[in-house]
Protein backbone atom coordinates (compact mmCIF):
# COMPACT_ATOMS: atom_id res chain seq x y z
CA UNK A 1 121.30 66.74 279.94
CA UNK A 2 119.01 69.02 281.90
CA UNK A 3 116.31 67.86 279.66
CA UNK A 4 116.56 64.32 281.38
CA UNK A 5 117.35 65.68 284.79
CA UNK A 6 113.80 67.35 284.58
CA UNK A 7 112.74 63.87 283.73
CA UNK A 8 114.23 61.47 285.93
CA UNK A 9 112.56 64.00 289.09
CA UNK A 10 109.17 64.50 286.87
CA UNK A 11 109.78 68.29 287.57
CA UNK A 12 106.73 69.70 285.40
CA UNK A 13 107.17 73.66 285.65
CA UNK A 14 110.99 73.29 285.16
CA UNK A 15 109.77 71.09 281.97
CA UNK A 16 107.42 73.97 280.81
CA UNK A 17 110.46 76.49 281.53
CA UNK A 18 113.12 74.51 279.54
CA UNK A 19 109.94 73.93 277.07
CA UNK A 20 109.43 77.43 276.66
CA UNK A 21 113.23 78.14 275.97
CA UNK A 22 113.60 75.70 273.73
CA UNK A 23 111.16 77.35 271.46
CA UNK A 24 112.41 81.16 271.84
CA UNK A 25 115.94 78.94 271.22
CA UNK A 26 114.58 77.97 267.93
CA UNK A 27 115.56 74.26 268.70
CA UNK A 28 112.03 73.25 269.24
CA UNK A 29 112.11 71.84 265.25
CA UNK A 30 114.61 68.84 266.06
CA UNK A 31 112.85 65.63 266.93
CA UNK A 32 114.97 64.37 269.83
CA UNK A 33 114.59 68.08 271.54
CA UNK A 34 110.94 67.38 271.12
CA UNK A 35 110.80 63.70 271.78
CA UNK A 36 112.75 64.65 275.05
CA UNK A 37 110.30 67.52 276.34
CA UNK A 38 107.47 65.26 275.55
CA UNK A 39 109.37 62.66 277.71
CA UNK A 40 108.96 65.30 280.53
CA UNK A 41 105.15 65.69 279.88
CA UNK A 42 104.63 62.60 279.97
CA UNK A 43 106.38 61.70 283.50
CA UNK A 44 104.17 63.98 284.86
CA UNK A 45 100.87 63.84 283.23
CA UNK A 46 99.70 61.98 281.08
CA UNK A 47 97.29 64.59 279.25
CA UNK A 48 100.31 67.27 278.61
CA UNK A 49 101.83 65.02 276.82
CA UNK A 50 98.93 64.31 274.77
CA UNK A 51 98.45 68.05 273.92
CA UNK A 52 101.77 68.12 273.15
CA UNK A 53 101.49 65.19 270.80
CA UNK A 54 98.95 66.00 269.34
CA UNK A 55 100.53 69.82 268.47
CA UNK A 56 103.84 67.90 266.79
CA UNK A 57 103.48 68.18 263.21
CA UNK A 58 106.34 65.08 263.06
CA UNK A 59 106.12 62.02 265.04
CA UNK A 60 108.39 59.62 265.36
CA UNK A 61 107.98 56.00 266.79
CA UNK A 62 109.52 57.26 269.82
CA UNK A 63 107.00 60.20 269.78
CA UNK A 64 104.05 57.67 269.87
CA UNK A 65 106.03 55.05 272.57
CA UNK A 66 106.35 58.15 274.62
CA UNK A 67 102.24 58.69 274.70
CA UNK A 68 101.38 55.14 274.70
CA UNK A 69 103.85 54.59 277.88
CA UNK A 70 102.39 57.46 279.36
CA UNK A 71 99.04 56.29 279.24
CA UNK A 72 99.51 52.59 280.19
CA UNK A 73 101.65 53.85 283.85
CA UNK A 74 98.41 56.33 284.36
CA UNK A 75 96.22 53.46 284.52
CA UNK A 76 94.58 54.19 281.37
CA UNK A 77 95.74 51.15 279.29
CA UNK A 78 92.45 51.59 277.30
CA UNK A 79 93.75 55.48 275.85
CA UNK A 80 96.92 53.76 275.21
CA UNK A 81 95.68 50.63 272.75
CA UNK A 82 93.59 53.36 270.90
CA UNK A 83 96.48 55.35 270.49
CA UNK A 84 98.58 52.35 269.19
CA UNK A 85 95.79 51.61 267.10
CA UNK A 86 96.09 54.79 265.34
CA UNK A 87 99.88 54.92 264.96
CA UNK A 88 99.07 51.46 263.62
CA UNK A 89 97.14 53.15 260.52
CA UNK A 90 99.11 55.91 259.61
CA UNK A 91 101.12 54.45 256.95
CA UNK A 92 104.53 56.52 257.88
CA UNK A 93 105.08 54.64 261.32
CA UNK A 94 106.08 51.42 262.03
CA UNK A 95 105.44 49.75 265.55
CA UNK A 96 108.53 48.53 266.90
């Protein structure tokens, strides 16, 4: 719940705070905990979330819709079709 409240107001240091706890909580291995701090990233800017990403060892098709949406609201719908591209050719995702 506080995970989305960060969200919704694109708060990003209360995003790195409940990102940092989430690690030291030892939650930081379930995909929705990380899907939803990537959400938070990713309301806020654009390249976070792409470091972020690119640091998850699992991605998800959520994972990848989180980037791509990212990049398409920053006006950088170019970054985004790449990146759809590439989730494209891995063989374990499946566009939606």
């Amino acid at each position: 719940l506080v995970i989305h409240a960060c969200r919704s107001f694109r708060s990003y240091v209360d995003g790195e705070k409940i990102h940092s706890y989430v690690i030291r909580s030892g939650f930081w291995g379930i995909s929705s905990v990380q899907n939803s701090i990537l959400g938070i990233y990713a309301e806020c800017d654009s390249l976070s979330a792409r470091r972020l990403f690119d640091e998850m060892s699992e991605r998800d098709v959520i994972s990848w819709s989180v980037v791509i949406r990212s990049y398409v609201q920053s006006q950088e719908p170019v970054l985004g079709l790449k990146l759809f591209q590439e989730m494209v050719r891995e063989a374990k995702t499946e566009p939606d």
